[in-house]
C-alpha atoms as a PDB file:
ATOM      1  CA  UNK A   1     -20.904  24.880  -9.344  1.00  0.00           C
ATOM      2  CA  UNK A   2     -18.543  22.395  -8.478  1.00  0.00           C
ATOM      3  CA  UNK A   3     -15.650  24.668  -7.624  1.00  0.00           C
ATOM      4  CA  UNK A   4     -18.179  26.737  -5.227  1.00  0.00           C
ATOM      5  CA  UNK A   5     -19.654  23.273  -3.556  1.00  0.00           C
ATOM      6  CA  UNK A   6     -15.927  22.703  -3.146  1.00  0.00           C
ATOM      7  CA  UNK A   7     -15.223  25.790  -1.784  1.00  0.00           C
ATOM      8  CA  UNK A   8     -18.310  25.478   0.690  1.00  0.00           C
ATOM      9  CA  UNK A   9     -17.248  22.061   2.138  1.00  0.00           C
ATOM     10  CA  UNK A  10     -13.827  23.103   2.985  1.00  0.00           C
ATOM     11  CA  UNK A  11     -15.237  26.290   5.059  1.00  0.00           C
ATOM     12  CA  UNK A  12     -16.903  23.888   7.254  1.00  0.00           C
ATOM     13  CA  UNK A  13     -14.466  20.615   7.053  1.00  0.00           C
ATOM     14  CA  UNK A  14     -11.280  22.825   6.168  1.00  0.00           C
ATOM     15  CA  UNK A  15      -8.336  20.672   4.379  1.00  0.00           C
ATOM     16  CA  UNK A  16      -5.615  19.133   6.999  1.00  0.00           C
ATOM     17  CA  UNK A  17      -1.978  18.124   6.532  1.00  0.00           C
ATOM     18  CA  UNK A  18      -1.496  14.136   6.081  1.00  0.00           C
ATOM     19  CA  UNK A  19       1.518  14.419   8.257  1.00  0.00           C
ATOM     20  CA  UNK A  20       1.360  16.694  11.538  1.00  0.00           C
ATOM     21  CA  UNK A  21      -2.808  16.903  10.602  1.00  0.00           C
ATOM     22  CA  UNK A  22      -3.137  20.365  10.855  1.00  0.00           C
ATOM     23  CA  UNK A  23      -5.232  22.757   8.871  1.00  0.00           C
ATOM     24  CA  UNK A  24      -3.990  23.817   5.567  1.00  0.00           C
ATOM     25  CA  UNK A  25      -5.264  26.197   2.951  1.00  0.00           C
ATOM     26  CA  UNK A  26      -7.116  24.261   0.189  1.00  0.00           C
ATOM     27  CA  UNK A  27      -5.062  24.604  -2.824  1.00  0.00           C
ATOM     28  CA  UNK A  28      -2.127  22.449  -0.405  1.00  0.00           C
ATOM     29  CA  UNK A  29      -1.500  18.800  -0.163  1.00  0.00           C
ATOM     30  CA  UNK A  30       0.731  18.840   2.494  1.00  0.00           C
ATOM     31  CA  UNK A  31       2.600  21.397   4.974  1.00  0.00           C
ATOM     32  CA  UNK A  32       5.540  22.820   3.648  1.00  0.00           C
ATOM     33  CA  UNK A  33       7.750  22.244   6.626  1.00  0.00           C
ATOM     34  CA  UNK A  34       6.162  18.215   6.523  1.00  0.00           C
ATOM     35  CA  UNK A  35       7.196  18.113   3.222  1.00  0.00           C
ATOM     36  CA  UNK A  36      10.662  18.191   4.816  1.00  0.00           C
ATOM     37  CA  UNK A  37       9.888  15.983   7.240  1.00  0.00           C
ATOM     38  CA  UNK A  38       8.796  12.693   5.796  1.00  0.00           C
ATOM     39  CA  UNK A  39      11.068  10.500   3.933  1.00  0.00           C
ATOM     40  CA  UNK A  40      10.306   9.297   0.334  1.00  0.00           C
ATOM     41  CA  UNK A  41      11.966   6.006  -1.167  1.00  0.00           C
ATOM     42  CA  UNK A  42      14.907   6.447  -2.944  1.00  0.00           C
ATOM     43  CA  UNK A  43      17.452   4.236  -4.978  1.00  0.00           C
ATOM     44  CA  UNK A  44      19.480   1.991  -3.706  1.00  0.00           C
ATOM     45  CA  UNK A  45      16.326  -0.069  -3.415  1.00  0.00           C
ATOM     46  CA  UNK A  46      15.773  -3.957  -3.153  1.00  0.00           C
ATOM     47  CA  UNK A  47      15.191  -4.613  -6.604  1.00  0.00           C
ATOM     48  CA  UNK A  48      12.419  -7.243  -5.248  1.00  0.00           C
ATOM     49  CA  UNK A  49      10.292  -5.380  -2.114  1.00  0.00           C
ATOM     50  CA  UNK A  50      11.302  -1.424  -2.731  1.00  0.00           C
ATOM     51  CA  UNK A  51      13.313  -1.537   0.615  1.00  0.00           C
ATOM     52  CA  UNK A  52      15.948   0.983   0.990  1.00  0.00           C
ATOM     53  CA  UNK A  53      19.135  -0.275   0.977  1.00  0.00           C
ATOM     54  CA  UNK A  54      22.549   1.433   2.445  1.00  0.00           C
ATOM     55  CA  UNK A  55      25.259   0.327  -0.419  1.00  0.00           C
ATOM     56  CA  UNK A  56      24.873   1.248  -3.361  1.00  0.00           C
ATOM     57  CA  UNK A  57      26.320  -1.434  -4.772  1.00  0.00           C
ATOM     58  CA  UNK A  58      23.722  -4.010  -3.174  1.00  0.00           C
ATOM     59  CA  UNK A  59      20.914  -5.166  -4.940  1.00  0.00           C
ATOM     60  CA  UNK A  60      18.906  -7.315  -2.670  1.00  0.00           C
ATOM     61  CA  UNK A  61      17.960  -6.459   1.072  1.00  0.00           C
ATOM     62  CA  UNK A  62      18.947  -9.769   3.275  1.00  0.00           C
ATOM     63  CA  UNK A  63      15.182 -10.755   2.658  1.00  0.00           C
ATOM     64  CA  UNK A  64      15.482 -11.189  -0.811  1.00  0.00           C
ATOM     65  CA  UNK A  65      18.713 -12.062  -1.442  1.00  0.00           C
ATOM     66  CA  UNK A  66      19.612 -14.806  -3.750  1.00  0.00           C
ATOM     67  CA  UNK A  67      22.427 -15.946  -2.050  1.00  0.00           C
ATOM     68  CA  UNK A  68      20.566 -16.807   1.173  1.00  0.00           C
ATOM     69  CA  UNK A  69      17.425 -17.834  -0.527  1.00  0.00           C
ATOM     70  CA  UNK A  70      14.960 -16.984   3.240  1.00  0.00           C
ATOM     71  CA  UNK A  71      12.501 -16.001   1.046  1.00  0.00           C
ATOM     72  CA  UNK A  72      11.267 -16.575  -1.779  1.00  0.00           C
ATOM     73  CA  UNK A  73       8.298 -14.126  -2.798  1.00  0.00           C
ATOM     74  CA  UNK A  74       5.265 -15.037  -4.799  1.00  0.00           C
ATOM     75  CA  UNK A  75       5.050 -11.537  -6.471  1.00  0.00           C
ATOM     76  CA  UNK A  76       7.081 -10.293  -9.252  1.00  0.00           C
ATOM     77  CA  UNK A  77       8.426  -6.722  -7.690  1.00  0.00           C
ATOM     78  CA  UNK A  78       7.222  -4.084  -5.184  1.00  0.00           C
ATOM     79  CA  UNK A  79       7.699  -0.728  -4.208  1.00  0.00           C
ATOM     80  CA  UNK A  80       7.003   1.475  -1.581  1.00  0.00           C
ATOM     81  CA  UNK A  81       6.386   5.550  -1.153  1.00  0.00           C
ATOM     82  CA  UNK A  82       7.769   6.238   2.417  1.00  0.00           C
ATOM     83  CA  UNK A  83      10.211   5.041   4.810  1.00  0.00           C
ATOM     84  CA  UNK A  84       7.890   3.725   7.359  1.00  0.00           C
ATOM     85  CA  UNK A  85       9.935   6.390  10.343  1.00  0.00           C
ATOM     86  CA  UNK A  86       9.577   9.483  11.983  1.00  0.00           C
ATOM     87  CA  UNK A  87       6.395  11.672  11.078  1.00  0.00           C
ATOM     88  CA  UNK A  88       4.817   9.294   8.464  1.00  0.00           C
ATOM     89  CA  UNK A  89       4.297   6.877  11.065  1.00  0.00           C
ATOM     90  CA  UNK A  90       2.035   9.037  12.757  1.00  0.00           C
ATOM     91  CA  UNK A  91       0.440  10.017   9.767  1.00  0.00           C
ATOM     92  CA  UNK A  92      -0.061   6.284   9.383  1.00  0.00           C
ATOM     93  CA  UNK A  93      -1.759   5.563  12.470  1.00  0.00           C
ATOM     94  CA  UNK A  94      -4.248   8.061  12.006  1.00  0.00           C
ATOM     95  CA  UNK A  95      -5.216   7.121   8.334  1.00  0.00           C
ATOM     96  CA  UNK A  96      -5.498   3.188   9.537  1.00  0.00           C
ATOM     97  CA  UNK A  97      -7.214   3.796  13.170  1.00  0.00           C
ATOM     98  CA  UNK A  98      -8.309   7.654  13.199  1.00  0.00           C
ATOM     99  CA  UNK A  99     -10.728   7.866  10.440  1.00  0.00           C
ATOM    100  CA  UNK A 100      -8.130  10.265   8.420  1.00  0.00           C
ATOM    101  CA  UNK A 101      -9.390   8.291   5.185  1.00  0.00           C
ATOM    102  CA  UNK A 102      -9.039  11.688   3.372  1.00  0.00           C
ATOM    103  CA  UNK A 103      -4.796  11.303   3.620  1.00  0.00           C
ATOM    104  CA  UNK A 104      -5.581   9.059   0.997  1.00  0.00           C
ATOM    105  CA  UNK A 105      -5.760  11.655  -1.729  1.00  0.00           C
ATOM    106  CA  UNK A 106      -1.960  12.693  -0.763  1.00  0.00           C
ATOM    107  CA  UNK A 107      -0.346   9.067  -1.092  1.00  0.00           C
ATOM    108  CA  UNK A 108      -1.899   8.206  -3.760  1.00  0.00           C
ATOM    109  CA  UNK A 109      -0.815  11.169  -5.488  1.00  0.00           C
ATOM    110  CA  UNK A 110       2.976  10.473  -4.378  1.00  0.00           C
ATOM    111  CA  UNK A 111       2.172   6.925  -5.541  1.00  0.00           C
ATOM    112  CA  UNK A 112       1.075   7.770  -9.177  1.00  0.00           C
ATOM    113  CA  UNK A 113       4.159  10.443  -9.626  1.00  0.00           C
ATOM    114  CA  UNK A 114       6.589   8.019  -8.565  1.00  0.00           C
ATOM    115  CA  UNK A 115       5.613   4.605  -9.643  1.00  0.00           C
ATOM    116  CA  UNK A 116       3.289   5.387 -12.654  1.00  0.00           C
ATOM    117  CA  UNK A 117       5.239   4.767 -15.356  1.00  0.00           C
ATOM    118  CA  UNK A 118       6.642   1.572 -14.174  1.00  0.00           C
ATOM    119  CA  UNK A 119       2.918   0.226 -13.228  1.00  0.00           C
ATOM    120  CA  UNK A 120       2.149   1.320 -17.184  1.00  0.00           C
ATOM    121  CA  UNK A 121       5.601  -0.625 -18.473  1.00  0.00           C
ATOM    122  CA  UNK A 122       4.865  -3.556 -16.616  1.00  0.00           C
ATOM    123  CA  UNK A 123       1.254  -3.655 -18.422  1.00  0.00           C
ATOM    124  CA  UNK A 124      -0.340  -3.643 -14.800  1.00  0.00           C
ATOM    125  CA  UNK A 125      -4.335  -3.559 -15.557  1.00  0.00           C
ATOM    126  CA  UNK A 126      -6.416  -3.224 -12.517  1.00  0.00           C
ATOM    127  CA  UNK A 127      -5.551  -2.108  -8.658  1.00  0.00           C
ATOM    128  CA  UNK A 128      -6.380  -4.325  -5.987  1.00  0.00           C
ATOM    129  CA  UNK A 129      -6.161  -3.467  -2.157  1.00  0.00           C
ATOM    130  CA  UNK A 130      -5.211  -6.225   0.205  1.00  0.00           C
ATOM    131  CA  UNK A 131      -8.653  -7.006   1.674  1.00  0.00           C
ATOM    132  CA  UNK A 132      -9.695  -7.025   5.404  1.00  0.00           C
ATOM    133  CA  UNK A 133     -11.645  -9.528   7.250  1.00  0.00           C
ATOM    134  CA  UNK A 134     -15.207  -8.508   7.350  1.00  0.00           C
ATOM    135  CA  UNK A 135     -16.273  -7.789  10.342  1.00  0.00           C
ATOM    136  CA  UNK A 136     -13.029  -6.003  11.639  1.00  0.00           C
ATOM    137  CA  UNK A 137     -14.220  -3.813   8.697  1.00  0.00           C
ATOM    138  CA  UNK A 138     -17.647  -3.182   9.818  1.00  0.00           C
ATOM    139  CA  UNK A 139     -16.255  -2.873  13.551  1.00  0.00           C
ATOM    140  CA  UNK A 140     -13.215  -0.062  11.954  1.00  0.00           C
ATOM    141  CA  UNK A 141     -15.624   1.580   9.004  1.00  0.00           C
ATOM    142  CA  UNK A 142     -13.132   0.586   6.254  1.00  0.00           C
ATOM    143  CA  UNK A 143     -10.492  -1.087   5.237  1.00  0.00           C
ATOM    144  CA  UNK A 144      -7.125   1.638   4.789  1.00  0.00           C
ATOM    145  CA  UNK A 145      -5.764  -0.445   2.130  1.00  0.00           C
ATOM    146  CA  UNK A 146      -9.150  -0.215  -0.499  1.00  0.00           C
ATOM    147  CA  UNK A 147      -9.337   3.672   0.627  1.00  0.00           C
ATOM    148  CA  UNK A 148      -5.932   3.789  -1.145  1.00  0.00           C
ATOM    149  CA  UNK A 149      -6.479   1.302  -4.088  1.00  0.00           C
ATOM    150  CA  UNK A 150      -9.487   3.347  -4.756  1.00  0.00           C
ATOM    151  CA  UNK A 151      -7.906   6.558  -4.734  1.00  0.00           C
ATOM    152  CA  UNK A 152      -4.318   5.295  -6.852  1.00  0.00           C
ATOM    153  CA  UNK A 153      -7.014   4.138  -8.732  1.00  0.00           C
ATOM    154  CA  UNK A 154      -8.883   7.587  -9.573  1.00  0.00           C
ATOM    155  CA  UNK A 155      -4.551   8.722  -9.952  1.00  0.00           C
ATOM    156  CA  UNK A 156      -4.238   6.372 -12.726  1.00  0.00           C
ATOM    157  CA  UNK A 157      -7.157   6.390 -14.459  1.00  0.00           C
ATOM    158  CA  UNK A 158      -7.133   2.705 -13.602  1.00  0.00           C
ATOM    159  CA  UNK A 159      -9.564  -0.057 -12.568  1.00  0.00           C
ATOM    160  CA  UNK A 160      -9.925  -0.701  -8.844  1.00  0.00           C
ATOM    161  CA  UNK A 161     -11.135  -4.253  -8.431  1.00  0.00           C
ATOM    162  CA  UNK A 162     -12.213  -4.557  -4.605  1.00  0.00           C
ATOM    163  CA  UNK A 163     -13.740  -8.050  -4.805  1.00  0.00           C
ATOM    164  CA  UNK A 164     -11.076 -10.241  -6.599  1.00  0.00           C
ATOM    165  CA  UNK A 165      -9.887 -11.538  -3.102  1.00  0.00           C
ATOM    166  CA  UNK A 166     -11.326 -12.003   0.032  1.00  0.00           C
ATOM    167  CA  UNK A 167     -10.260 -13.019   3.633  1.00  0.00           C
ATOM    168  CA  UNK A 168     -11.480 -15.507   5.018  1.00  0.00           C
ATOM    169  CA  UNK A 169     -10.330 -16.299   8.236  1.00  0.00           C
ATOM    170  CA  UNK A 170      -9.557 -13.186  10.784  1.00  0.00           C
ATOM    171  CA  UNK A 171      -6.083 -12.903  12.031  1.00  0.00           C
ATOM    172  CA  UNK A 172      -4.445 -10.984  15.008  1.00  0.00           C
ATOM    173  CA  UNK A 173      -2.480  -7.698  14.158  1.00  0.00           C
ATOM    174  CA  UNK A 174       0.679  -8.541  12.353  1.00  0.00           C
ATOM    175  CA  UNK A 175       2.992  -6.247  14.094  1.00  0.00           C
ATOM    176  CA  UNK A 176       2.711  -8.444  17.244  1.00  0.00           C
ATOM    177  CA  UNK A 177       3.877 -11.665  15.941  1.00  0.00           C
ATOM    178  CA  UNK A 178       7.559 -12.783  15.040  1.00  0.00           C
ATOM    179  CA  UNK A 179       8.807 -13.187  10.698  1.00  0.00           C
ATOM    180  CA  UNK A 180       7.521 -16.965  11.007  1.00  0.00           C
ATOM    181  CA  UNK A 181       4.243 -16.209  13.183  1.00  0.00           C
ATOM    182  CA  UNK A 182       3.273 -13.514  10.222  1.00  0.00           C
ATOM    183  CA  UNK A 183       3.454 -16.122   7.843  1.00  0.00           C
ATOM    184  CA  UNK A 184       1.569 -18.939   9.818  1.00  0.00           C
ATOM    185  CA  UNK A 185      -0.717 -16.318  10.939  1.00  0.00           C
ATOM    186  CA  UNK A 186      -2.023 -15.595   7.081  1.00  0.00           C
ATOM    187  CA  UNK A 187      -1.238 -19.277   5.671  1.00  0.00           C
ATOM    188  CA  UNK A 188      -4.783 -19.735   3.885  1.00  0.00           C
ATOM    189  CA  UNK A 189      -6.298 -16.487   5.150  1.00  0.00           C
ATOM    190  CA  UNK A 190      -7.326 -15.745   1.795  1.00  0.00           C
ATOM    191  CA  UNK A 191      -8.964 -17.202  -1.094  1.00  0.00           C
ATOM    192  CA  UNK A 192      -9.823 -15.982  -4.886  1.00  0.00           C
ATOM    193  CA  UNK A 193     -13.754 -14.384  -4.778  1.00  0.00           C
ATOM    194  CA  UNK A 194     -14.249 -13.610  -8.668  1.00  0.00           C
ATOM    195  CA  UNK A 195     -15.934 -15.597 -10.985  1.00  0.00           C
ATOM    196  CA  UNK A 196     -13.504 -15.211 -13.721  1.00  0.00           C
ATOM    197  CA  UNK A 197      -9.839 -13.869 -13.695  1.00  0.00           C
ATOM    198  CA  UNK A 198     -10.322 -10.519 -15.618  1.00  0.00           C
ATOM    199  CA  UNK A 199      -6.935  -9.229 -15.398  1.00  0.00           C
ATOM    200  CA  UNK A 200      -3.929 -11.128 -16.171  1.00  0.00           C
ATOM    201  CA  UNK A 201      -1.633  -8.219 -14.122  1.00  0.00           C
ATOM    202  CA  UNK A 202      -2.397  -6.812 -11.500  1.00  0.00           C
ATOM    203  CA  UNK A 203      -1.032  -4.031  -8.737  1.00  0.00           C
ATOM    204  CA  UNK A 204      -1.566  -5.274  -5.347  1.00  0.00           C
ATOM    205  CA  UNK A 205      -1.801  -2.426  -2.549  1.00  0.00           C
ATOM    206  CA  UNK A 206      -1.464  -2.261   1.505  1.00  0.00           C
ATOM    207  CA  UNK A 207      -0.565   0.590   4.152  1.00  0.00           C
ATOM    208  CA  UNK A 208       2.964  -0.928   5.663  1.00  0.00           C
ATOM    209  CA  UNK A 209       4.995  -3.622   4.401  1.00  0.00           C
ATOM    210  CA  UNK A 210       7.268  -5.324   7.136  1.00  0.00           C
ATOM    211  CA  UNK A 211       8.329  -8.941   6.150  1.00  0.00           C
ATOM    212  CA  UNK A 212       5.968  -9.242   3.136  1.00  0.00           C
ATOM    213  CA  UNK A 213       3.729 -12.208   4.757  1.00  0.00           C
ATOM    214  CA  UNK A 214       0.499 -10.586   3.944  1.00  0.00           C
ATOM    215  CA  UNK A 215       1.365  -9.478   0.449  1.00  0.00           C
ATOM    216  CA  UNK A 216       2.852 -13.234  -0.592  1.00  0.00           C
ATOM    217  CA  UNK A 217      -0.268 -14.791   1.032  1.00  0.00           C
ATOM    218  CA  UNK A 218      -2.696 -13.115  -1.376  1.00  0.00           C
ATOM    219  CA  UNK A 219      -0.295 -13.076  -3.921  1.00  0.00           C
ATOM    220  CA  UNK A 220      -0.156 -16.534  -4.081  1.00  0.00           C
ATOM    221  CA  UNK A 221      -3.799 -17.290  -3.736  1.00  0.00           C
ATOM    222  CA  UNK A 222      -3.820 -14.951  -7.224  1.00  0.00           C
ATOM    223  CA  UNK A 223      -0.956 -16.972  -9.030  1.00  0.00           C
ATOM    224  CA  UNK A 224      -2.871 -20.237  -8.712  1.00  0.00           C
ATOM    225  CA  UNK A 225      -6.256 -18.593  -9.875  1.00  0.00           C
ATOM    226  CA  UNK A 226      -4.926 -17.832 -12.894  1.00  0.00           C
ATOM    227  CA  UNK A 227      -3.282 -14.351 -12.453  1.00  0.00           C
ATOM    228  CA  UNK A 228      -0.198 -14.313 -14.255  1.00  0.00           C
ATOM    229  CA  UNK A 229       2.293 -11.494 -12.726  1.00  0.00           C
ATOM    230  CA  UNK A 230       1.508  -9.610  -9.417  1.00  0.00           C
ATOM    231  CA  UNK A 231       3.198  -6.295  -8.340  1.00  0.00           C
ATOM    232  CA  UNK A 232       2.713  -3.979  -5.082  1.00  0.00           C
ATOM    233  CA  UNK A 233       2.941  -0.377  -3.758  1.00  0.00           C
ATOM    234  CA  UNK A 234       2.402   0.086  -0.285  1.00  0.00           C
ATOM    235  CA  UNK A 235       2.478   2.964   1.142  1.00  0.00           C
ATOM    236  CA  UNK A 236       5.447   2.707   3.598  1.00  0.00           C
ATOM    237  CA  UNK A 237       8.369   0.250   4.440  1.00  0.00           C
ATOM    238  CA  UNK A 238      10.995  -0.346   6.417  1.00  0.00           C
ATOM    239  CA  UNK A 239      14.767  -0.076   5.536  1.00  0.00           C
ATOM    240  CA  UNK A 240      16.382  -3.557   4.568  1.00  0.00           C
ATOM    241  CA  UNK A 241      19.678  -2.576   5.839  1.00  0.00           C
END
């Protein structure tokens, strides 16, 4: 029954590629020639945020690095699917403004194949998406990042816990605002929203991580609540070149 109800739906709301969103046959994820098109992560990586990095030898973007100590994260690592560039940005925009909440199924897929078994040797317990302020949810429909978290979740047979954290306070779109203005513009944007701390390691999730502002802000609002380490996947990133 379920494979006919299945086969029903997608008659009448057919299956589209995540990347140019074009129809696809139903037993496809993506477009073959989008396949070729996006850009997964790949080592040399930050061994920090995930972001690409062009020597091999390197092991810190100029973010991380030790030796220049501008910044010092309050999560333990992170990693990212896609270089945040050509036709995934695209892709982006319409899963995080153009109601495309069904590309969800296809990142969270790439998600779970690439970073699985490092989520499962870190002893990560529970998902959690980066949380939006209320009422730009209810004005948008949903918030991108739980869409995701719920659907890594359903990858990796793992908890999704939407209400650990909430925002507070709303905050203009990061993308406008300079490295420092990002992290002024989330300072205390966030605070803790369970009654307990049920998980002692969590994954954090968001769409795009730039400078990391966002992710340190909740991260940090986790650490003092009793959360003891704190990863993230994201979606897409920028090179640290």
């Amino acid at each position: 029954m379920r494979i006919t109800k299945n086969h029903v739906l997608s008659l009448f709301f057919p299956p589209r590629c995540p990347v140019c969103d074009e129809v696809i046959f139903p037993d496809r994820d993506i477009c073959e020639d989008c396949r070729k098109k996006i850009k997964r992560i790949r080592e040399p990586v930050c061994k920090k945020c995930g972001k690409p990095l062009a020597d091999e030898r390197g092991e810190y973007c100029g973010d991380c690095s030790g030796y220049s100590r501008r910044k010092q994260h309050f999560y333990t690592q992170g990693k990212a699917v896609f270089v945040f560039e050509g036709a995934i940005k695209g892709s982006m925009y319409r899963f995080k403004y153009g109601g495309r909440q069904e590309y969800a199924a296809f990142y969270a897929r790439a998600a779970a194949e690439q970073y699985g078994d490092w989520l499962r040797r870190n002893g990560v317990e529970a998902v959690v998406p980066v949380p939006m302020y209320s009422r730009k949810k209810r004005r948008r429909g949903y918030n991108q990042a739980e869409v995701f978290a719920k659907a890594l979740g359903r990858e990796l047979q793992m908890p999704t816990d939407c209400g650990m954290v909430k925002r507070i306070r709303n905050t203009v779109p990061q993308k406008e605002l300079s490295e420092e203005e990002r992290a002024h513009n989330v300072k205390n944007a966030f605070q803790f929203a369970a009654n307990i701390v049920k998980y002692k390691k969590i994954v954090l999730v968001d769409d795009i991580y730039t400078t990391g502002s966002t992710m340190d802000a909740v991260a940090e609002v986790l650490l003092a609540a009793g959360v003891r380490k704190i990863y993230y996947i994201c979606i897409s990133i920028g090179e640290g070149y």
